[in-house]
Protein backbone atom coordinates (compact mmCIF):
# COMPACT_ATOMS: atom_id res chain seq x y z
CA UNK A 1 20.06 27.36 -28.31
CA UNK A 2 20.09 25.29 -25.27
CA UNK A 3 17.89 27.07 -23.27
CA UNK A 4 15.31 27.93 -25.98
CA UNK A 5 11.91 27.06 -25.06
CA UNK A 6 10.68 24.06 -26.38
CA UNK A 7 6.97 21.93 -26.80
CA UNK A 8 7.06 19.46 -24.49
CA UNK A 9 3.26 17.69 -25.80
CA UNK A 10 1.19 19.13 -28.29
CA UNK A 11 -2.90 17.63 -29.60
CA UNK A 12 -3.94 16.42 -32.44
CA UNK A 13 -4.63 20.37 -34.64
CA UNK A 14 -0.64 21.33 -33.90
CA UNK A 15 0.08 17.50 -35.24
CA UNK A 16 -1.43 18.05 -38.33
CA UNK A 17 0.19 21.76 -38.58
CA UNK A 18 3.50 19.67 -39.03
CA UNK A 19 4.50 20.84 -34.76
CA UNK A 20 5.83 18.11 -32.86
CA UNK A 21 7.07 17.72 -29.02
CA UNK A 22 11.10 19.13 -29.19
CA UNK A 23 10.59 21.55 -31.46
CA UNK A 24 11.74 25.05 -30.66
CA UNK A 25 9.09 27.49 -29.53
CA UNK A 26 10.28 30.32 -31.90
CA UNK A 27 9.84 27.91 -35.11
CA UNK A 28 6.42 26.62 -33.68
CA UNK A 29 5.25 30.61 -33.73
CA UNK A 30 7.02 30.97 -37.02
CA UNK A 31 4.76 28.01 -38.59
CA UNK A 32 1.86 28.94 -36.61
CA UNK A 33 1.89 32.45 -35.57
CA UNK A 34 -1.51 32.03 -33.74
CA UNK A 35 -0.24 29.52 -31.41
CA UNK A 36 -1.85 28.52 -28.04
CA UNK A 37 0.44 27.35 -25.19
CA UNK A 38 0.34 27.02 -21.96
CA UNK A 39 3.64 26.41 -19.39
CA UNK A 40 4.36 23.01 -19.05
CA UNK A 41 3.82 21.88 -15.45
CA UNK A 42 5.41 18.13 -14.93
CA UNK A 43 3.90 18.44 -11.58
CA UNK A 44 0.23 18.67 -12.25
CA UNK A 45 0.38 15.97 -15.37
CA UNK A 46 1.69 13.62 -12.59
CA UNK A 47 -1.23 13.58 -9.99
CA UNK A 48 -3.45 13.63 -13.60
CA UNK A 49 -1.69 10.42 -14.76
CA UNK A 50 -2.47 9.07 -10.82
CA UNK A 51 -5.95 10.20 -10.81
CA UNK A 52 -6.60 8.35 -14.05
CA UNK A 53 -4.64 5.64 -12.87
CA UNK A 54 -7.57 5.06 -9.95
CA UNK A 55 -9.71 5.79 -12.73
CA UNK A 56 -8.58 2.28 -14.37
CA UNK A 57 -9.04 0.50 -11.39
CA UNK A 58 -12.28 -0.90 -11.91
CA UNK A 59 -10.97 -2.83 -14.51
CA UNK A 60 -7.90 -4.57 -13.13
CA UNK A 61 -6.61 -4.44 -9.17
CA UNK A 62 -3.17 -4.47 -11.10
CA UNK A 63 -2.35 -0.94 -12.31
CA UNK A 64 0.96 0.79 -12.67
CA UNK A 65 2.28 4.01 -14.16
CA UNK A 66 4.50 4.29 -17.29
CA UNK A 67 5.44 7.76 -16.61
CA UNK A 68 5.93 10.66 -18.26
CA UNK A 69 1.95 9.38 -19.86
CA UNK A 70 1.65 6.03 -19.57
CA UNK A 71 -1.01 3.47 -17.39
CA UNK A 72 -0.22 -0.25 -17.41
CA UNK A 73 -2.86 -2.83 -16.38
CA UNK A 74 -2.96 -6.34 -15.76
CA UNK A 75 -6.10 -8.11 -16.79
CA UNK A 76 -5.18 -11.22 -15.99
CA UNK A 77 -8.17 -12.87 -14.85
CA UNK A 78 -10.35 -9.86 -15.47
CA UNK A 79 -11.29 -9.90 -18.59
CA UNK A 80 -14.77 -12.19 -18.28
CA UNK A 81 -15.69 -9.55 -16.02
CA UNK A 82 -16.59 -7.70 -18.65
CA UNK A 83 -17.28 -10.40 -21.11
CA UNK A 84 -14.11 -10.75 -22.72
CA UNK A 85 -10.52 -8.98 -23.73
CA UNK A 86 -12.57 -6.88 -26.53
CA UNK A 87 -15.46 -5.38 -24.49
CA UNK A 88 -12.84 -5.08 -22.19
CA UNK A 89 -10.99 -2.64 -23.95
CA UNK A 90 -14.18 -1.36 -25.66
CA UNK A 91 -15.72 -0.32 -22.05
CA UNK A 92 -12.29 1.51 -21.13
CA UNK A 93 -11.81 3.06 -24.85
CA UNK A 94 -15.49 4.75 -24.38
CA UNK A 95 -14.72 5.77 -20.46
CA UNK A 96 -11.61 7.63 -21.60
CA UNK A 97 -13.51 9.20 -24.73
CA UNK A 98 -15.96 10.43 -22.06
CA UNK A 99 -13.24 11.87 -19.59
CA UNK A 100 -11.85 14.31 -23.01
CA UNK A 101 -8.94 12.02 -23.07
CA UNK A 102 -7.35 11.03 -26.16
CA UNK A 103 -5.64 7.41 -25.92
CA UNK A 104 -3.77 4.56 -27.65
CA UNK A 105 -4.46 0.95 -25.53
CA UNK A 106 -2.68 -2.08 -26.61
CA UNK A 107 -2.98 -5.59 -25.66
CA UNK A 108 0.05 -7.95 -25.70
CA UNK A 109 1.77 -10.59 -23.91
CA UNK A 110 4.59 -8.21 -21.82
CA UNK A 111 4.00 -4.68 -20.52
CA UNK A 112 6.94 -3.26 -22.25
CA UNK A 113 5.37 -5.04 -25.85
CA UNK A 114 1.78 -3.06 -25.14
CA UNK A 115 3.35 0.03 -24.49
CA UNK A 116 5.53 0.32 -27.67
CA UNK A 117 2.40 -0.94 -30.08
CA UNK A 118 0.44 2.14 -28.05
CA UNK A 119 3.37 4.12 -28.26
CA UNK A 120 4.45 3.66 -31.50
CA UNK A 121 1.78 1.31 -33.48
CA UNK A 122 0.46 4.02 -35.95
CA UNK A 123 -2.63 2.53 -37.92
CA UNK A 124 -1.71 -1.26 -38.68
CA UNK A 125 -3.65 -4.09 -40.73
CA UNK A 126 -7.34 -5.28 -39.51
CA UNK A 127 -7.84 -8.58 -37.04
CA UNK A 128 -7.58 -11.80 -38.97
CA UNK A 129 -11.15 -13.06 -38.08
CA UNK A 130 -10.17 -16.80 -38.51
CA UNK A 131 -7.71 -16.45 -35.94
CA UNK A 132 -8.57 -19.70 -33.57
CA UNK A 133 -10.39 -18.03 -30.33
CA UNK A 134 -7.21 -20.41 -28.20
CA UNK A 135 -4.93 -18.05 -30.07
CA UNK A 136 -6.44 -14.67 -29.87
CA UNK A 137 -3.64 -13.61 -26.95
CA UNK A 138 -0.87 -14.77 -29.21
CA UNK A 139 -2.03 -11.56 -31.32
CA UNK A 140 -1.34 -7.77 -30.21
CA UNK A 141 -3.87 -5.88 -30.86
CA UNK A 142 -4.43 -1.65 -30.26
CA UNK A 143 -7.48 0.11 -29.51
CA UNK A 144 -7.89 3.82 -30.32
CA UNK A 145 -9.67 6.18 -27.80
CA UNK A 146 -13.01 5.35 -30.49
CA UNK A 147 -14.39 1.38 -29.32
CA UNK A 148 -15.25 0.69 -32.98
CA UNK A 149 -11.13 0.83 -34.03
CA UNK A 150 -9.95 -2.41 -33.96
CA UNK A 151 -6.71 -3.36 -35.11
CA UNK A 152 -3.50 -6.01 -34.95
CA UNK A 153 -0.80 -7.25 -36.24
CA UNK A 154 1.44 -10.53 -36.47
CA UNK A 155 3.02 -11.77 -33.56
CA UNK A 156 7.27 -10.35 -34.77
CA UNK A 157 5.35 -6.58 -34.83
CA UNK A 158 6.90 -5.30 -38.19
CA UNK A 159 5.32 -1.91 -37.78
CA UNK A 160 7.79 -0.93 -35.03
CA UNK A 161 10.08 1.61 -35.62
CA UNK A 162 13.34 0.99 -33.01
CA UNK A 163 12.20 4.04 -31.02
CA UNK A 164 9.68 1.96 -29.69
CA UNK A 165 12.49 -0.11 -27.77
CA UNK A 166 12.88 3.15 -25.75
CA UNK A 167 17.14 3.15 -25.87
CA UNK A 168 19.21 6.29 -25.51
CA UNK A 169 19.48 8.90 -28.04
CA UNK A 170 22.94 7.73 -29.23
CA UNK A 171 21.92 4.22 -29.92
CA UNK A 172 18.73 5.20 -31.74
CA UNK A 173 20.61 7.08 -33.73
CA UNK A 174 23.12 4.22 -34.76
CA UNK A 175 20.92 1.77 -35.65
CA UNK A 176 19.09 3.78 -37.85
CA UNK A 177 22.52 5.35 -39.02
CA UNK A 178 22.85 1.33 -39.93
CA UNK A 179 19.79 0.84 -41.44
CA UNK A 180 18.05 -1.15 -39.13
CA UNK A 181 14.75 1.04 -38.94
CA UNK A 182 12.48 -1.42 -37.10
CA UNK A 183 12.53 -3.76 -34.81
CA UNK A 184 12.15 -6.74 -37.02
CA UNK A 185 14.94 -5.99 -38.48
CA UNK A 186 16.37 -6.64 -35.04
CA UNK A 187 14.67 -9.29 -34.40
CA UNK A 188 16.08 -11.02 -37.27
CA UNK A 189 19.83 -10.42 -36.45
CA UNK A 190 21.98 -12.34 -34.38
CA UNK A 191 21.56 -11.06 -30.34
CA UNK A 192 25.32 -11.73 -30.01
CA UNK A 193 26.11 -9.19 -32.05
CA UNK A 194 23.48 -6.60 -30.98
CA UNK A 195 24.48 -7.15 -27.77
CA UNK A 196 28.59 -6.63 -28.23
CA UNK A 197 27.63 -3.77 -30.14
CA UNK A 198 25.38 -1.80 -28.46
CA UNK A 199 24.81 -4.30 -24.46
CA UNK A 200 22.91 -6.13 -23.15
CA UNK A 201 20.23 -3.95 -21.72
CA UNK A 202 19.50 -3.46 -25.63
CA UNK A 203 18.90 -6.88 -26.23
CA UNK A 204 17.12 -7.57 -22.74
CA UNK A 205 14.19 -4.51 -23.94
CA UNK A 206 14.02 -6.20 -27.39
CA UNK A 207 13.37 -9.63 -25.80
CA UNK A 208 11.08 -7.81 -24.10
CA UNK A 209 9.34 -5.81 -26.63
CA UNK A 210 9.15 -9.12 -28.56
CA UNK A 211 6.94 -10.96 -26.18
CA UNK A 212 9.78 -13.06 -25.57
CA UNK A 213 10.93 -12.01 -22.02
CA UNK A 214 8.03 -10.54 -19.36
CA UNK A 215 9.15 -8.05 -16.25
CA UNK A 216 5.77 -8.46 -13.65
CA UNK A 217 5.03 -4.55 -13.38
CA UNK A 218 4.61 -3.51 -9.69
CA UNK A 219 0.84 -2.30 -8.61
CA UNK A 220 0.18 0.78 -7.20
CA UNK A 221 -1.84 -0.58 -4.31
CA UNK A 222 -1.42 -3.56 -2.58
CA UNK A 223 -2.46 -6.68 -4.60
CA UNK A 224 -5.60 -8.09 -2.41
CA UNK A 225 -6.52 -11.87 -1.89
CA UNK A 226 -10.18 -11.67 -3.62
CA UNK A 227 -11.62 -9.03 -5.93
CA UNK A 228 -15.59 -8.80 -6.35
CA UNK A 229 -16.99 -6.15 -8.81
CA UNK A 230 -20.47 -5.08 -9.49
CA UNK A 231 -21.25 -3.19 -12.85
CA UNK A 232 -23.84 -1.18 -13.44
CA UNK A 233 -26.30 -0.30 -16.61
CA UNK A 234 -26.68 3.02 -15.97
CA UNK A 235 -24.95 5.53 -13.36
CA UNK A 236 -26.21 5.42 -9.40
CA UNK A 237 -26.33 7.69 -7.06
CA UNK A 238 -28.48 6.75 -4.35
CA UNK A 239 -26.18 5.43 -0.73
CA UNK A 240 -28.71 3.17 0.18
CA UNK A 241 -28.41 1.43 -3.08
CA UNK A 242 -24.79 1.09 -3.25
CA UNK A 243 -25.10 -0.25 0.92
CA UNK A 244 -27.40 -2.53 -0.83
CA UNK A 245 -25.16 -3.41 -3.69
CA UNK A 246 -21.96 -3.86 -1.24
CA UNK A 247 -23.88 -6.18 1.11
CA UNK A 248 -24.27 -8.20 -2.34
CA UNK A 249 -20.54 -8.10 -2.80
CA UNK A 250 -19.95 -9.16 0.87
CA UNK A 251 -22.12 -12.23 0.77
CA UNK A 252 -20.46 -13.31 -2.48
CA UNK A 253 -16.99 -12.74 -0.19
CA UNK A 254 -18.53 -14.96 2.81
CA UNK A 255 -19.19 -17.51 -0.05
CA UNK A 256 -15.61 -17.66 -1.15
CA UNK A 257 -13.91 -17.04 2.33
CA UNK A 258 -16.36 -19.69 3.73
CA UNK A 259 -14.94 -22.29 1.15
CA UNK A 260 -11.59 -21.60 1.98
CA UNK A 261 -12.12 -21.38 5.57
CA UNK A 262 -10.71 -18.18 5.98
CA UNK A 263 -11.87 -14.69 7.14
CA UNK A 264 -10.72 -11.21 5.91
CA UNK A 265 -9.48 -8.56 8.40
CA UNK A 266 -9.02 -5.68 6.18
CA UNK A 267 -11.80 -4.49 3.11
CA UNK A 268 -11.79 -1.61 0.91
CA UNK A 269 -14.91 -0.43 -1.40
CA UNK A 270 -14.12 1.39 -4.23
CA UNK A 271 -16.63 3.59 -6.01
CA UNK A 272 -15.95 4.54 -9.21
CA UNK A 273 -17.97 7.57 -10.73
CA UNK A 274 -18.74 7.87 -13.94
CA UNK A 275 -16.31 11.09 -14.43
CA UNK A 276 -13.57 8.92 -13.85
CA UNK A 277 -13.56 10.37 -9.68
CA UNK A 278 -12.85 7.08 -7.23
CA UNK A 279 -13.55 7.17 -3.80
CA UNK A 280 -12.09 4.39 -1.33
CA UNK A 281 -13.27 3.39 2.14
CA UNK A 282 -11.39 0.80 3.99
CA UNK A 283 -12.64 -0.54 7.38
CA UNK A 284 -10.10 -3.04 9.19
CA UNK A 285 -11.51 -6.16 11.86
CA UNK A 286 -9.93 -7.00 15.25
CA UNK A 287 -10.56 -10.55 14.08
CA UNK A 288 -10.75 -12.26 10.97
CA UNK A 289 -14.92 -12.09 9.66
CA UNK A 290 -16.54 -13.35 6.92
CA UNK A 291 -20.12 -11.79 8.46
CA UNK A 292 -22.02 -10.00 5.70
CA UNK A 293 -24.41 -7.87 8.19
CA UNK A 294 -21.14 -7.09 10.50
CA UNK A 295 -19.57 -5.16 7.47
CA UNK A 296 -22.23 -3.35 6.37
CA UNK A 297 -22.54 -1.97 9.78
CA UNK A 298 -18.83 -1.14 9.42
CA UNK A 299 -18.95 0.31 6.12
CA UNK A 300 -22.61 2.55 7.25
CA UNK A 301 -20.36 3.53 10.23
CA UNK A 302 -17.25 4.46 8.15
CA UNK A 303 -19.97 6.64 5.60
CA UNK A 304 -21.04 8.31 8.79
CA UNK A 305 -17.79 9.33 9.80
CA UNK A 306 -16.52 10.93 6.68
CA UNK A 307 -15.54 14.65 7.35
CA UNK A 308 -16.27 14.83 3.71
CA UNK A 309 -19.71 12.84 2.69
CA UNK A 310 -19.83 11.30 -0.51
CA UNK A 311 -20.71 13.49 -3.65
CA UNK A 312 -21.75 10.53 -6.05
CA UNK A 313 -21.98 13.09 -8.74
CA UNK A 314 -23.85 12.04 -11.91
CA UNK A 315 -23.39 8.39 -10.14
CA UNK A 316 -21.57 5.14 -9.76
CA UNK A 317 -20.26 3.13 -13.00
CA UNK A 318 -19.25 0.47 -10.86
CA UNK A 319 -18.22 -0.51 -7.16
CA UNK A 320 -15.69 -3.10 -6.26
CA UNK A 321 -14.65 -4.69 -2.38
CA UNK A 322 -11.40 -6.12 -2.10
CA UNK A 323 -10.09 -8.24 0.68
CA UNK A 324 -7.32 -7.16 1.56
CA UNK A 325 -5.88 -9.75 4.28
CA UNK A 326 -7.01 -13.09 5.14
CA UNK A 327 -6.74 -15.47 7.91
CA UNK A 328 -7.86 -18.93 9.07
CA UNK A 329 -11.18 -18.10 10.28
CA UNK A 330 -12.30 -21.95 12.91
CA UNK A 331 -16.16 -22.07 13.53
CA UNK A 332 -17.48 -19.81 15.98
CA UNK A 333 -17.89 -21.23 19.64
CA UNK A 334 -21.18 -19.95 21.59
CA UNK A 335 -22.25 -20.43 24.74
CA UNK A 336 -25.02 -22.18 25.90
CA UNK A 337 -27.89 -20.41 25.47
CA UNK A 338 -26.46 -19.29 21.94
CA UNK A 339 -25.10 -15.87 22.50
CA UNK A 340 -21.90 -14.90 21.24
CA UNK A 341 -18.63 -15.34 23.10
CA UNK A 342 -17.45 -12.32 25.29
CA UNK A 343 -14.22 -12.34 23.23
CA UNK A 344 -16.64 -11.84 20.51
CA UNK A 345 -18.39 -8.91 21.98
CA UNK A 346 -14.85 -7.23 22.57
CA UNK A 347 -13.82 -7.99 18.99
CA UNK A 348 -16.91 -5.60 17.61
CA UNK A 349 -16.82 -3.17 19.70
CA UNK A 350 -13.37 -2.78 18.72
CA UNK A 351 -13.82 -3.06 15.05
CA UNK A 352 -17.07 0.03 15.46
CA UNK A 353 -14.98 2.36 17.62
CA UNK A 354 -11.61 1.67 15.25
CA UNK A 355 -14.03 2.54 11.94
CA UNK A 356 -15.39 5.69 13.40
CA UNK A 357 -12.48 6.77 15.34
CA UNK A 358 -9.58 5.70 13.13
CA UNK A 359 -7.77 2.32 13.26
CA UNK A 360 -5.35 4.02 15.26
CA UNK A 361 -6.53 5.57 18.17
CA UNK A 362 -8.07 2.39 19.36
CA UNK A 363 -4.91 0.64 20.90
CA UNK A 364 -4.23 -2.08 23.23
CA UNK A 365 -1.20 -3.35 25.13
CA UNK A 366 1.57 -5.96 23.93
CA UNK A 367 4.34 -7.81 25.19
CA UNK A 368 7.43 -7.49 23.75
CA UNK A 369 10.66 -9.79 23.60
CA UNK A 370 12.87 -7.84 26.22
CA UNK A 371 13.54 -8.15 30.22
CA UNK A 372 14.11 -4.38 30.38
CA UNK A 373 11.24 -2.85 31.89
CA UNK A 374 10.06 0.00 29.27
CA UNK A 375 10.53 -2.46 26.20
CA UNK A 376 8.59 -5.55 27.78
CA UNK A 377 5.75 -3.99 26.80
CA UNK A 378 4.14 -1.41 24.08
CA UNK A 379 0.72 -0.39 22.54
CA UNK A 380 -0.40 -1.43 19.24
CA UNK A 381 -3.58 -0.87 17.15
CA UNK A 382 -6.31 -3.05 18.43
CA UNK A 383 -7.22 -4.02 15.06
CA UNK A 384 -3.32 -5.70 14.51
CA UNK A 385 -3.41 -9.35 14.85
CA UNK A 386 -1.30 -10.15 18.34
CA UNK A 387 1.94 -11.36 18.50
CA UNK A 388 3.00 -14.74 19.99
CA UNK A 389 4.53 -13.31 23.05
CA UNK A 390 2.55 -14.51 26.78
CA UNK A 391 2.07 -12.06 29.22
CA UNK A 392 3.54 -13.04 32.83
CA UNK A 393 1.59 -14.45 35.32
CA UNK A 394 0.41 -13.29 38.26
CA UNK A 395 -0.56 -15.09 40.77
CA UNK A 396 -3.54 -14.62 42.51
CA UNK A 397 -3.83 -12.35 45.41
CA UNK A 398 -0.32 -10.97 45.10
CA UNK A 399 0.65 -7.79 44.04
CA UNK A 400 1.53 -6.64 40.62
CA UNK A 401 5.51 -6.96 40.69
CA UNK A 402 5.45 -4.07 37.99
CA UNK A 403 3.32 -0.60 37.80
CA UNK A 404 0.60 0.24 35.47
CA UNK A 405 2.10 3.12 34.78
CA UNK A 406 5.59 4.24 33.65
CA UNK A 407 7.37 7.52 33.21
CA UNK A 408 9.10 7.67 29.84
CA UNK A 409 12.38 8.67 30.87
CA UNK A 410 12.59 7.54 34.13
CA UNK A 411 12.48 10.34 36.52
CA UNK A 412 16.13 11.05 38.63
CA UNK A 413 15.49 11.16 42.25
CA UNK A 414 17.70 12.24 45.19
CA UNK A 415 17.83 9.46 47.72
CA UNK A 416 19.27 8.77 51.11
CA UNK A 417 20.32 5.02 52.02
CA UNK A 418 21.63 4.24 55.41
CA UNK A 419 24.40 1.79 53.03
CA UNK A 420 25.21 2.68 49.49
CA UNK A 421 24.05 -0.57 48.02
CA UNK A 422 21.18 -0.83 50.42
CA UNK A 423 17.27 0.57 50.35
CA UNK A 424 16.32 3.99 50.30
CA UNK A 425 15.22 5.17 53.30
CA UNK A 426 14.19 8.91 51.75
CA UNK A 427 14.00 10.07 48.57
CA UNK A 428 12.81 13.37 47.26
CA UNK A 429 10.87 13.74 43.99
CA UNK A 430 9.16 17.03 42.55
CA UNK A 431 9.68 19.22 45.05
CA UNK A 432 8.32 16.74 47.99
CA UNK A 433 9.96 14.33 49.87
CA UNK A 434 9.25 10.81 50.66
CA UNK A 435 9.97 8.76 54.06
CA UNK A 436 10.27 5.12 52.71
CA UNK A 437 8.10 3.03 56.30
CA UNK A 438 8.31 -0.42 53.71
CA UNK A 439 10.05 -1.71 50.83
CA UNK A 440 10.81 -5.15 48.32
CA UNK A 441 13.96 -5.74 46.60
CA UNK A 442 16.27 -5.54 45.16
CA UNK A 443 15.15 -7.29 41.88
CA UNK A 444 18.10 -7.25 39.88
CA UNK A 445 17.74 -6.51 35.67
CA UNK A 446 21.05 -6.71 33.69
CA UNK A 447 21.26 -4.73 30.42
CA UNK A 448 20.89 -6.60 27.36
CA UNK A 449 24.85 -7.92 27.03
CA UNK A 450 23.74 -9.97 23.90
CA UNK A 451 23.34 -6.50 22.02
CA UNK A 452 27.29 -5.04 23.42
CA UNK A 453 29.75 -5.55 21.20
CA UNK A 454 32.67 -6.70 23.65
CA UNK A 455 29.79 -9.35 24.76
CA UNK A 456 29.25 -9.89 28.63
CA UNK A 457 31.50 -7.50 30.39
CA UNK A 458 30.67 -5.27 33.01
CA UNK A 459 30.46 -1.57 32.37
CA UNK A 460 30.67 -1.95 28.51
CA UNK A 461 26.83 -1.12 26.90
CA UNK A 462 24.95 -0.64 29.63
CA UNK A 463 24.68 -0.63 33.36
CA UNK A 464 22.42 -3.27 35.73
CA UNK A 465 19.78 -2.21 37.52
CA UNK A 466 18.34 -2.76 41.18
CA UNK A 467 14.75 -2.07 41.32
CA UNK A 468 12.72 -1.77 44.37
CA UNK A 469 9.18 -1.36 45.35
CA UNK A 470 8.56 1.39 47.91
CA UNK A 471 5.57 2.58 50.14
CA UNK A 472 6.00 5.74 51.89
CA UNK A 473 4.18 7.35 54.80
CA UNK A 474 1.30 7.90 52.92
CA UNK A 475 0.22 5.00 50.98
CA UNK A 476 1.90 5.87 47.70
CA UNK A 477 3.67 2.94 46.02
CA UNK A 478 6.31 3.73 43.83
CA UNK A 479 9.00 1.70 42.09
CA UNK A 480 12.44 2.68 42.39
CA UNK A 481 16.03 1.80 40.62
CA UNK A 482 19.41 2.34 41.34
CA UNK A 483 21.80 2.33 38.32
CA UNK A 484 24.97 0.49 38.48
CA UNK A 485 26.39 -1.87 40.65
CA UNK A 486 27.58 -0.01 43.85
CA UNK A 487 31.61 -0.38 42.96
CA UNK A 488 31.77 -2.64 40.24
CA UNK A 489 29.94 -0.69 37.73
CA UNK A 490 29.12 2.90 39.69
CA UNK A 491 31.48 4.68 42.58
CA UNK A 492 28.00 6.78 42.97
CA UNK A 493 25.51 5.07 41.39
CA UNK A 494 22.46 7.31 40.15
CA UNK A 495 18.49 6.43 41.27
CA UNK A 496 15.70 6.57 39.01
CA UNK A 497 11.87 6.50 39.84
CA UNK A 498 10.42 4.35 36.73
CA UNK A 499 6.70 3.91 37.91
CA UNK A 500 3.84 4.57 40.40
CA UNK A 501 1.73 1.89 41.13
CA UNK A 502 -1.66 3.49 40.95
């Protein structure tokens, strides 16, 4: 029956009892009337399968899922971290045994090769020992959750049954219908034919499964620009150990940043516990740094400000800071009697109250690429890197030609004008009304024609806009606009008030 219940995973005892995932429910019982099971809850083995994907991170910045139970890393470059490809593997066999996970890891050449071997290896001859230590990738080779299981096999991977190349049921089902059981068989018939046959995409995942043909997997996180990781013997728990241990990890970062004369602007420390828990905390710099002392304070600020403080547990296995973004980072200029720079100053005080506070709450103002008066300018977080945009210049002594602040819509106003496409004389605003004794204008701002589809024609995607700067019998200075030419554009043209200038 089509809606009969059915075991979606089952552990090693039901294997043995001769159940396997598919099989009916109502047979399972009938082989083993005692049966435990439990609803199957795609949900929850999702946020498991991210959880342990953090998990892995200590061991490779470049993790991915292979859903529905899969974890691919890329150790490129990681493995003398940990002495080599084998105590690699060892370390994360052991972690997982640890966790109560049971798990197949493979090594190969292509992600899609090391996930059929896991997959679908099953126990396969020993490691040829006088394989030539250059050579040792061109060999796949699968670890069992135990480290001292060590196996491999030749580089075509006879042991594969075609279910490892992952193809729909139908074409499973003709191959081995045709006798081609494995995937060297495959491997050792014409692609042509495979491919008129059963496409393309069949051919492409053998290729792949092969070694022959790689697909770059895409990282969960953001890939950083450097990667330091500290190890340690035995779990830790203490904070002012691990400060100590990522002040470590920060000079070696000022070491390589300082060769490449660059700076990083954004760091994350990752502590991995030795349950498999991993706790981030990312602080982000106004400016590019490279200062060893100026993160620590950072990261001690960013520890303080945790809503939740961190629960190390039975302690750290390891603790890794990446850097994130980098930047040309010039030698610092200081003044004469060798304090820092004022811009300097700014710059921390920024980067403590956008750690404690939240990167974005601490804004600042930026210019944007418009003439129309509430785009020319927006707020950003202080900690983004500025855009190329200047400001406009004021000269000195004169007043600003636009307010501080802006109402967001602009504000309609009633207002009396002793000539329709003259200055107001009164205009009334929230209840009150305003005798104009001095005013400026009109300074005339056209709507963006570039952006109207019939191009520069009057009326068509906007109206233009006569702004003027009013004082009224009181002091107040506000700025005004009336929108729409007076005839051309408007037969009663509308006023807004934009801004006061406070």
């Amino acid at each position: 029956m089509k809606n009969a219940l059915r075991l979606a995973a089952v552990n090693e005892e039901a294997l043995a009892l001769g159940l396997s995932p598919g099989l009916a429910l109502a047979d399972a019982r009938a082989r083993v009337p005692d049966l435990r099971v439990v609803d199957h809850d795609p949900l929850a083995d999702g946020a498991l399968l991210i959880w342990l994907a953090d998990s892995c991170g200590m061991y490779s910045p470049m993790v991915a899922l292979d859903p529905p139970d899969g974890i691919i890393l890329d150790i490129t470059g990681c493995a003398h971290l940990w002495g080599g490809e084998k105590d690699l593997l060892s370390d994360l066999a052991a972690r997982l045994t640890r966790q109560g996970f049971t798990a197949r890891i493979a090594l190969a050449e292509t992600p899609d090769r090391a996930g059929a071997f896991a997959r679908h290896g099953g126990e396969v001859i020993a490691i040829n020992r006088r394989t030539p230590p250059n050579r040792v990738n061109e060999a796949r080779s699968t670890f069992r959750a135990e480290p001292s299981h060590w196996h491999s096999s030749p580089q075509d991977g006879p042991h594969l049954p075609v279910a490892a190349l992952d193809l729909p049921d139908d074409q499973t089902v003709a191959l081995r219908r045709a006798g081609l059981t494995s995937v060297a068989m495959l491997a050792a018939r014409p692609r042509a034919g495979l491919a008129a046959r059963f496409g393309k995409g069949m051919t492409a995942k053998l290729a792949r499964v092969l070694g022959e043909e790689d697909i770059h997997i895409t990282p969960r996180r953001h890939l950083p620009a450097l990667v330091f990781l500290h190890r340690f013997a035995e779990p830790v728990a203490r904070t002012d150990y691990m400060l100590g241990v990522i002040g470590e990890l920060a000079g070696e970062a000022e070491i390589e940043l300082r060769e490449r004369g660059e700076g990083g602007r954004h760091f994350t420390v990752s502590l991995f516990r030795s349950d498999g828990d991993t706790r981030r905390l990312t602080i982000e710099t106004g400016a590019a740094t490279r200062d060893p002392a100026l993160l620590i304070r950072l990261f001690r600020e960013r520890i303080d400000s945790l809503s939740d403080p961190l629960d190390p547990g039975f302690g750290y296995d390891a603790i890794r800071l990446d850097v994130g973004n980098t930047a040309v980072l010039a030698p610092a200029q200081t003044s004469l009697d060798g304090r820092a720079q004022t811009g300097e100053a700014v710059n921390g005080l920024i980067d403590r109250l956008g750690t404690r506070l939240g990167t974005g709450r601490v804004r600042r103002f930026a210019s944007g690429d418009s003439h129309i008066p509430e785009c020319a300018a927006y707020t950003t977080p202080a900690s983004a890197p500025a855009l190329p945009l200047p400001w406009a210049q004021v000269e000195a002594g004169e007043p600003p030609l636009r307010p501080l602040h802006l109402f967001d819509p602009p504000q309609r106003v009633d207002v009396i004008a002793e000539v329709p496409d003259g200055p107001p004389r009164r205009f009334r605003w929230r209840r009150g009304t305003h005798d104009v004794v001095a005013h400026e204008g009109p300074e005339r701002i056209a709507a963006e024609w570039w952006k109207r589809r019939d191009g520069h024609q009057s009326g068509k995607g906007g109206l233009t806009r006569d702004y003027y700067r009013v004082e009224d019998s009181t002091g107040r200075r506000f700025w005004l606009f009336r929108h729409g030419l007076y005839g051309a554009e408007q037969q009663n043209p509308d006023w807004y008030l934009h801004g006061a200038f406070v």
